[in-house]
PDB file of N, CA and C in Angstrom:
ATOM      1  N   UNK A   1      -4.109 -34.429  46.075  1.00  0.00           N
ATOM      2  CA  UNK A   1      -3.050 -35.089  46.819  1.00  0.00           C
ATOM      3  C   UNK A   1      -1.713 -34.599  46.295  1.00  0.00           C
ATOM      4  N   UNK A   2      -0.823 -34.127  47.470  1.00  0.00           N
ATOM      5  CA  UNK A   2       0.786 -33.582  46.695  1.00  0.00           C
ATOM      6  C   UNK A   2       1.741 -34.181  47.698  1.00  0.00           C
ATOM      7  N   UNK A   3       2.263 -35.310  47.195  1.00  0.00           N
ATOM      8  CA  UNK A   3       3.729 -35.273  47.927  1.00  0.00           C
ATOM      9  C   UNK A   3       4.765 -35.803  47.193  1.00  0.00           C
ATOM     10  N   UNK A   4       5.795 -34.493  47.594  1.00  0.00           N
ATOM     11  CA  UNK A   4       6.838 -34.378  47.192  1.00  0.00           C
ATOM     12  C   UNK A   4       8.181 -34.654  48.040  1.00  0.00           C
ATOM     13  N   UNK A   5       9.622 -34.959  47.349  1.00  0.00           N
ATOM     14  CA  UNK A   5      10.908 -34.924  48.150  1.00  0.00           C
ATOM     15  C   UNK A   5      11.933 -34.909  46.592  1.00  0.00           C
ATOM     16  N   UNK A   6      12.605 -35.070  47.123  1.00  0.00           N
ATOM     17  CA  UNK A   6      13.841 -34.553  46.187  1.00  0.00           C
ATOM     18  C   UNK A   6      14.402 -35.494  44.803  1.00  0.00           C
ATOM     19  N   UNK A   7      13.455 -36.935  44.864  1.00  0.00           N
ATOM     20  CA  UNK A   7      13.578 -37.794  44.184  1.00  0.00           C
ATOM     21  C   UNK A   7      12.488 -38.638  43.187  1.00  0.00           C
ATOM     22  N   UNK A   8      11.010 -38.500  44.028  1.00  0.00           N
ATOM     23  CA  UNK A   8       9.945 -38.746  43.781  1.00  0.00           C
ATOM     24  C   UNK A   8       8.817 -37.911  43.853  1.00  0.00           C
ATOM     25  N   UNK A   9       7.768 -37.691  43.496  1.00  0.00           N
ATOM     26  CA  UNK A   9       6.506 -37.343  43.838  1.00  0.00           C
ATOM     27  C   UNK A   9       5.090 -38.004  43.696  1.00  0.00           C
ATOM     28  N   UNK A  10       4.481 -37.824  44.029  1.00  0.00           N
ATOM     29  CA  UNK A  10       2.789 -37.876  43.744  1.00  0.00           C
ATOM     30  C   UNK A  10       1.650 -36.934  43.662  1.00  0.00           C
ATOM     31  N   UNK A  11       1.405 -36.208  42.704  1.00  0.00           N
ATOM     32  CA  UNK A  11       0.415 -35.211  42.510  1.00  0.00           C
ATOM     33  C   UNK A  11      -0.803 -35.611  41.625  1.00  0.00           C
ATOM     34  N   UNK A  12      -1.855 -35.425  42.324  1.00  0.00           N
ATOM     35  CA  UNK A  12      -3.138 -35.651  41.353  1.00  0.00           C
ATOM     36  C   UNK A  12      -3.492 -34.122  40.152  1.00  0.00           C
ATOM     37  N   UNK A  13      -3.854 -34.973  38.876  1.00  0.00           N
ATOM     38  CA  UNK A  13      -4.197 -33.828  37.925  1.00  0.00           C
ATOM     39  C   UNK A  13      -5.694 -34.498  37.816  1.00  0.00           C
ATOM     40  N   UNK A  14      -6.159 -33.472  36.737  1.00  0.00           N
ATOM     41  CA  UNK A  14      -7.772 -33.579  36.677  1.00  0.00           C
ATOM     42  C   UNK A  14      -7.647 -33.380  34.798  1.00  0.00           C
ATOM     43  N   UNK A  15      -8.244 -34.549  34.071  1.00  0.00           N
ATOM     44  CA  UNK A  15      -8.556 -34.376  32.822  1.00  0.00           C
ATOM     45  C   UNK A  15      -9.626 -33.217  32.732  1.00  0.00           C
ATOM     46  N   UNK A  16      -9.304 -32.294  31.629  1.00  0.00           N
ATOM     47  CA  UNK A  16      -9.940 -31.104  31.206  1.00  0.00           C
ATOM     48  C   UNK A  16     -11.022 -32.201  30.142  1.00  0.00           C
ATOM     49  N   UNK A  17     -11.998 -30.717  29.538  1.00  0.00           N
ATOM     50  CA  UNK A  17     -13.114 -31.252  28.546  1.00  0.00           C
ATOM     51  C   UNK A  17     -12.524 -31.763  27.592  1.00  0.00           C
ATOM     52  N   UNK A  18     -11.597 -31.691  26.876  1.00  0.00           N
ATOM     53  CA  UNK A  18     -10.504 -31.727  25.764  1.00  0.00           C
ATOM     54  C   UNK A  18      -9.790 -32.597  26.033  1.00  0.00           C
ATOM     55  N   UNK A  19      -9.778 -33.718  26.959  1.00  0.00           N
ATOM     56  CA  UNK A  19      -9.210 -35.112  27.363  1.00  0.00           C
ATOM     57  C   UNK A  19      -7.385 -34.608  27.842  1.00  0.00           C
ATOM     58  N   UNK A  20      -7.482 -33.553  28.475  1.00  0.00           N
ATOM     59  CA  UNK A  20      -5.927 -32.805  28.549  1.00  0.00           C
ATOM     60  C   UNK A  20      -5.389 -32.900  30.219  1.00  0.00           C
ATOM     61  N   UNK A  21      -4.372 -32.948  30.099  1.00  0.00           N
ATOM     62  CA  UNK A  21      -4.018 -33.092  31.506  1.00  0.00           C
ATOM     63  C   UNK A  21      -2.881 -31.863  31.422  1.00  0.00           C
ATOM     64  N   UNK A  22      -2.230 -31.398  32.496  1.00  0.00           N
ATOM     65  CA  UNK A  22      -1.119 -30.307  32.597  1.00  0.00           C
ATOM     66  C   UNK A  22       0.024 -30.748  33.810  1.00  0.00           C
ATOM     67  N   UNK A  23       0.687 -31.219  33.157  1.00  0.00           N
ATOM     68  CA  UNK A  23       2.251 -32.064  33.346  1.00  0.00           C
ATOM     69  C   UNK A  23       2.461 -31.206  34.727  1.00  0.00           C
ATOM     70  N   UNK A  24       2.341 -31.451  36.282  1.00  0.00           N
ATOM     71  CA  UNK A  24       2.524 -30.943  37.325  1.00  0.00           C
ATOM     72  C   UNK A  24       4.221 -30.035  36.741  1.00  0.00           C
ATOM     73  N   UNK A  25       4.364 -29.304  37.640  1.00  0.00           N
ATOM     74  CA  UNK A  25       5.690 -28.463  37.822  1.00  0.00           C
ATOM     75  C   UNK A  25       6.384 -29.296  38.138  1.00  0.00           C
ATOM     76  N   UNK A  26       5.896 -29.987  39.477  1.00  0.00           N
ATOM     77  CA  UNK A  26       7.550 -30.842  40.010  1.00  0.00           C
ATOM     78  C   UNK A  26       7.665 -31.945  39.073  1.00  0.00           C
ATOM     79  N   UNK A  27       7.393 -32.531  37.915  1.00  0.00           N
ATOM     80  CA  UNK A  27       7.447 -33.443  37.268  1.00  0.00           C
ATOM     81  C   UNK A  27       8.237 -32.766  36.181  1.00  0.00           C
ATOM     82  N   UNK A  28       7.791 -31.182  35.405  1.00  0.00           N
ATOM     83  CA  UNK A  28       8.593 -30.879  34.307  1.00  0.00           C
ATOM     84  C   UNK A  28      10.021 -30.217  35.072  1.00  0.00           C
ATOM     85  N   UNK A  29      10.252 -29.995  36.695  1.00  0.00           N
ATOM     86  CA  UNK A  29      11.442 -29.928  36.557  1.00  0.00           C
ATOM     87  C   UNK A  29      12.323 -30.653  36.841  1.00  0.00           C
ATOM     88  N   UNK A  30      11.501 -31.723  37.437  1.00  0.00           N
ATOM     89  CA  UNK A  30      12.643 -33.163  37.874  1.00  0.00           C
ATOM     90  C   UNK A  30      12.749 -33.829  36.634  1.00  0.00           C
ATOM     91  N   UNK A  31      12.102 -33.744  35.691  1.00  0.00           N
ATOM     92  CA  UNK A  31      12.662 -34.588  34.244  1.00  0.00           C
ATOM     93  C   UNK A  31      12.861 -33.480  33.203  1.00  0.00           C
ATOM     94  N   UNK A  32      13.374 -32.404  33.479  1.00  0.00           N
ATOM     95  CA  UNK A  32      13.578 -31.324  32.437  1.00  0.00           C
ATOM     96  C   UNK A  32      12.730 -31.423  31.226  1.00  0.00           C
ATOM     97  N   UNK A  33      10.938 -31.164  31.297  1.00  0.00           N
ATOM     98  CA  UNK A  33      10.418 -31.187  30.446  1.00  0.00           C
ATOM     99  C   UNK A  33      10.158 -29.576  30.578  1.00  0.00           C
ATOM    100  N   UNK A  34      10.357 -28.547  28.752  1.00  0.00           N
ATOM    101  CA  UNK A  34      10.329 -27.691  28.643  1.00  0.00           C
ATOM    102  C   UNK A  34       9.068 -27.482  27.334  1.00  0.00           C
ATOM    103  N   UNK A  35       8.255 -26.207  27.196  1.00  0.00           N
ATOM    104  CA  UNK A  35       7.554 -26.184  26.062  1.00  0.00           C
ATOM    105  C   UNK A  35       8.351 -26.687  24.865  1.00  0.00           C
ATOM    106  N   UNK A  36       7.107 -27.320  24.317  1.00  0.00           N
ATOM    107  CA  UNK A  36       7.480 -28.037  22.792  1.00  0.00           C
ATOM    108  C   UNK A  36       8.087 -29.264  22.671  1.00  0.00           C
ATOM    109  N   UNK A  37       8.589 -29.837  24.016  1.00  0.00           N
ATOM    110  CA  UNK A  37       9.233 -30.922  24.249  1.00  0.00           C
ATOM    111  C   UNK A  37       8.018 -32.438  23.655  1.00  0.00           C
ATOM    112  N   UNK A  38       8.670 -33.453  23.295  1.00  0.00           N
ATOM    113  CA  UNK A  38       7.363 -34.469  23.173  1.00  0.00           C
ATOM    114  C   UNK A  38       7.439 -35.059  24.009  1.00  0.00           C
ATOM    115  N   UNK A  39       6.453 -35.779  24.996  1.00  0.00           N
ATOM    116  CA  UNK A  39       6.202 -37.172  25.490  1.00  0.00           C
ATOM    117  C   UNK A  39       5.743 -37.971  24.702  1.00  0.00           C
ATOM    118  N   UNK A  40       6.402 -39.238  24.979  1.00  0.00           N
ATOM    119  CA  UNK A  40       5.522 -40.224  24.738  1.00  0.00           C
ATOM    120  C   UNK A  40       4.459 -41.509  25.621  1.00  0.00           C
ATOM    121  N   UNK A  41       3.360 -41.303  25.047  1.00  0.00           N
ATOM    122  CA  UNK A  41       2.641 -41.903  26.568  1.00  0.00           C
ATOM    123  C   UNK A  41       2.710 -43.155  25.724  1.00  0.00           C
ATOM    124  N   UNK A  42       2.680 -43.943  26.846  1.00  0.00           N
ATOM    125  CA  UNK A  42       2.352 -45.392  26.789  1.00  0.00           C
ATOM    126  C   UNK A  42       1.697 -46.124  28.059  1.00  0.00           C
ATOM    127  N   UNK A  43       0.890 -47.569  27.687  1.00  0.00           N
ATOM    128  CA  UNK A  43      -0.322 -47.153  28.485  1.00  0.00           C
ATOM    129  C   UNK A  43      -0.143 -49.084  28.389  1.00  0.00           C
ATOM    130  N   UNK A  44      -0.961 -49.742  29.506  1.00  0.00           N
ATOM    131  CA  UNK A  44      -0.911 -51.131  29.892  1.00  0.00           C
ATOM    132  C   UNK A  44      -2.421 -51.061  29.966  1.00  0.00           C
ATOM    133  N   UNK A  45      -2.816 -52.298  30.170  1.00  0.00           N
ATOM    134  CA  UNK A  45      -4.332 -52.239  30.640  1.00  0.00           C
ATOM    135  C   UNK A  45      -4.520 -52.172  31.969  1.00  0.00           C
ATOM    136  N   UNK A  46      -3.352 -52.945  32.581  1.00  0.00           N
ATOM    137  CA  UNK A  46      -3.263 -53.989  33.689  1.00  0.00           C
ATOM    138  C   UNK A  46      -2.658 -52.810  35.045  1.00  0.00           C
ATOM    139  N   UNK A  47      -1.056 -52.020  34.066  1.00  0.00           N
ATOM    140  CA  UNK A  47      -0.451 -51.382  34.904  1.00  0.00           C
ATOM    141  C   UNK A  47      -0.376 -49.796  34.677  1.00  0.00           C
ATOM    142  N   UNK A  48      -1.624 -49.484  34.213  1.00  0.00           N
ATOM    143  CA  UNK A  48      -1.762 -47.631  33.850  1.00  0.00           C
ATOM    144  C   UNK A  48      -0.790 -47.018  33.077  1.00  0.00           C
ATOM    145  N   UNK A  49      -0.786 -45.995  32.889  1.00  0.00           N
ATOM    146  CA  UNK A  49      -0.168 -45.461  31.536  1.00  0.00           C
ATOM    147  C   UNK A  49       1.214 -44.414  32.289  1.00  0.00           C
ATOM    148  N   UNK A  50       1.651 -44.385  32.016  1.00  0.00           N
ATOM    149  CA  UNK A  50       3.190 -43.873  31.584  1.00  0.00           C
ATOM    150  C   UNK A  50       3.651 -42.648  31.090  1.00  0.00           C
ATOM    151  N   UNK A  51       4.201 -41.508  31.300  1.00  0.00           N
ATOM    152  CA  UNK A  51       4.840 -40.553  30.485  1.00  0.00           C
ATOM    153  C   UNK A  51       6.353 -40.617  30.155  1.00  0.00           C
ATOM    154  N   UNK A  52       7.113 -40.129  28.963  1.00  0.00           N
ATOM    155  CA  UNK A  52       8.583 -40.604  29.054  1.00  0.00           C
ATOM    156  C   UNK A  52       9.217 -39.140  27.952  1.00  0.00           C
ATOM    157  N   UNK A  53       9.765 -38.476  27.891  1.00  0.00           N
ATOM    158  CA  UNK A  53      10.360 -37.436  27.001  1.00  0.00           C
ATOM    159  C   UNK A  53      10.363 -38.735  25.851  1.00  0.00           C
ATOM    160  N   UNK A  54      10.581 -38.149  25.049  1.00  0.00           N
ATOM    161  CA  UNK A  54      10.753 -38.960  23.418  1.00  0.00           C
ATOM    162  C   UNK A  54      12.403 -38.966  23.435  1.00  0.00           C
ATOM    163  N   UNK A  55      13.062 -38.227  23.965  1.00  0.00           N
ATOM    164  CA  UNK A  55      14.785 -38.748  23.427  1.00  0.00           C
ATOM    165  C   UNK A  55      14.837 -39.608  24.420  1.00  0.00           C
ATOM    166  N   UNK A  56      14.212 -39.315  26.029  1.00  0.00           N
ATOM    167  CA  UNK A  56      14.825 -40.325  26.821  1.00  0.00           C
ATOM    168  C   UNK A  56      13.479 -42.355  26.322  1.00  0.00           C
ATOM    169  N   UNK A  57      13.160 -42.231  25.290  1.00  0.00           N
ATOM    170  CA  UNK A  57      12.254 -43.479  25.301  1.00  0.00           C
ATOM    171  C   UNK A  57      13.248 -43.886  23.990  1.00  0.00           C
ATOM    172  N   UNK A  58      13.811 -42.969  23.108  1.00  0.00           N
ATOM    173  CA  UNK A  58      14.599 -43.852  22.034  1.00  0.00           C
ATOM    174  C   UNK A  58      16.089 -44.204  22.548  1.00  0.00           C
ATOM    175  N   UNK A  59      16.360 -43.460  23.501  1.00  0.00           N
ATOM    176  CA  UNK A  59      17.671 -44.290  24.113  1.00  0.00           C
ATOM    177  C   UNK A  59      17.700 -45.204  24.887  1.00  0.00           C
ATOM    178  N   UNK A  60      16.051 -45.621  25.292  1.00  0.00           N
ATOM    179  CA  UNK A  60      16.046 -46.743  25.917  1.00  0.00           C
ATOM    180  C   UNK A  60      15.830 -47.743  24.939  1.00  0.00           C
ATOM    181  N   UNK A  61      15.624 -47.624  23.678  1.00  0.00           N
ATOM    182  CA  UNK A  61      14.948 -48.686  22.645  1.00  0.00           C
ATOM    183  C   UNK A  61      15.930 -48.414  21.568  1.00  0.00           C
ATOM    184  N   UNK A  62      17.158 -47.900  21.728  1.00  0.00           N
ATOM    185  CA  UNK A  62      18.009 -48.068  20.880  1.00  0.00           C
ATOM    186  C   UNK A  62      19.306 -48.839  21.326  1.00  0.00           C
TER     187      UNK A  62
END
């Protein structure tokens, strides 16, 4: 499933054997994620899990 527009998207990934997923394109360029960059995942039981760059999750918690 891919849909995209200039503000949002929705793309399905597929966990590899290695429990790995690969951060769609339109996601690392609408949030300027570049190699080496960290995410941090965070995860609900209730409301599924989350990706966030690590500078943009400590400026929200600072």
């Amino acid at each position: 499933m891919k849909e995209v527009n200039e503000d949002r998207f929705i793309v399905s990934v597929k966990v590899g054997p290695k429990g790995q997923i690969t951060v769609p394109a339109e996601a690392r360029r609408m949030f300027d994620i570049k190699e080496g960059d960290t995410l941090m995942v965070m995860g609900d039981k209730t409301r599924g899990i989350a990706l966030i760059k690590d500078t943009e999750f400590y400026k929200l918690m600072g």
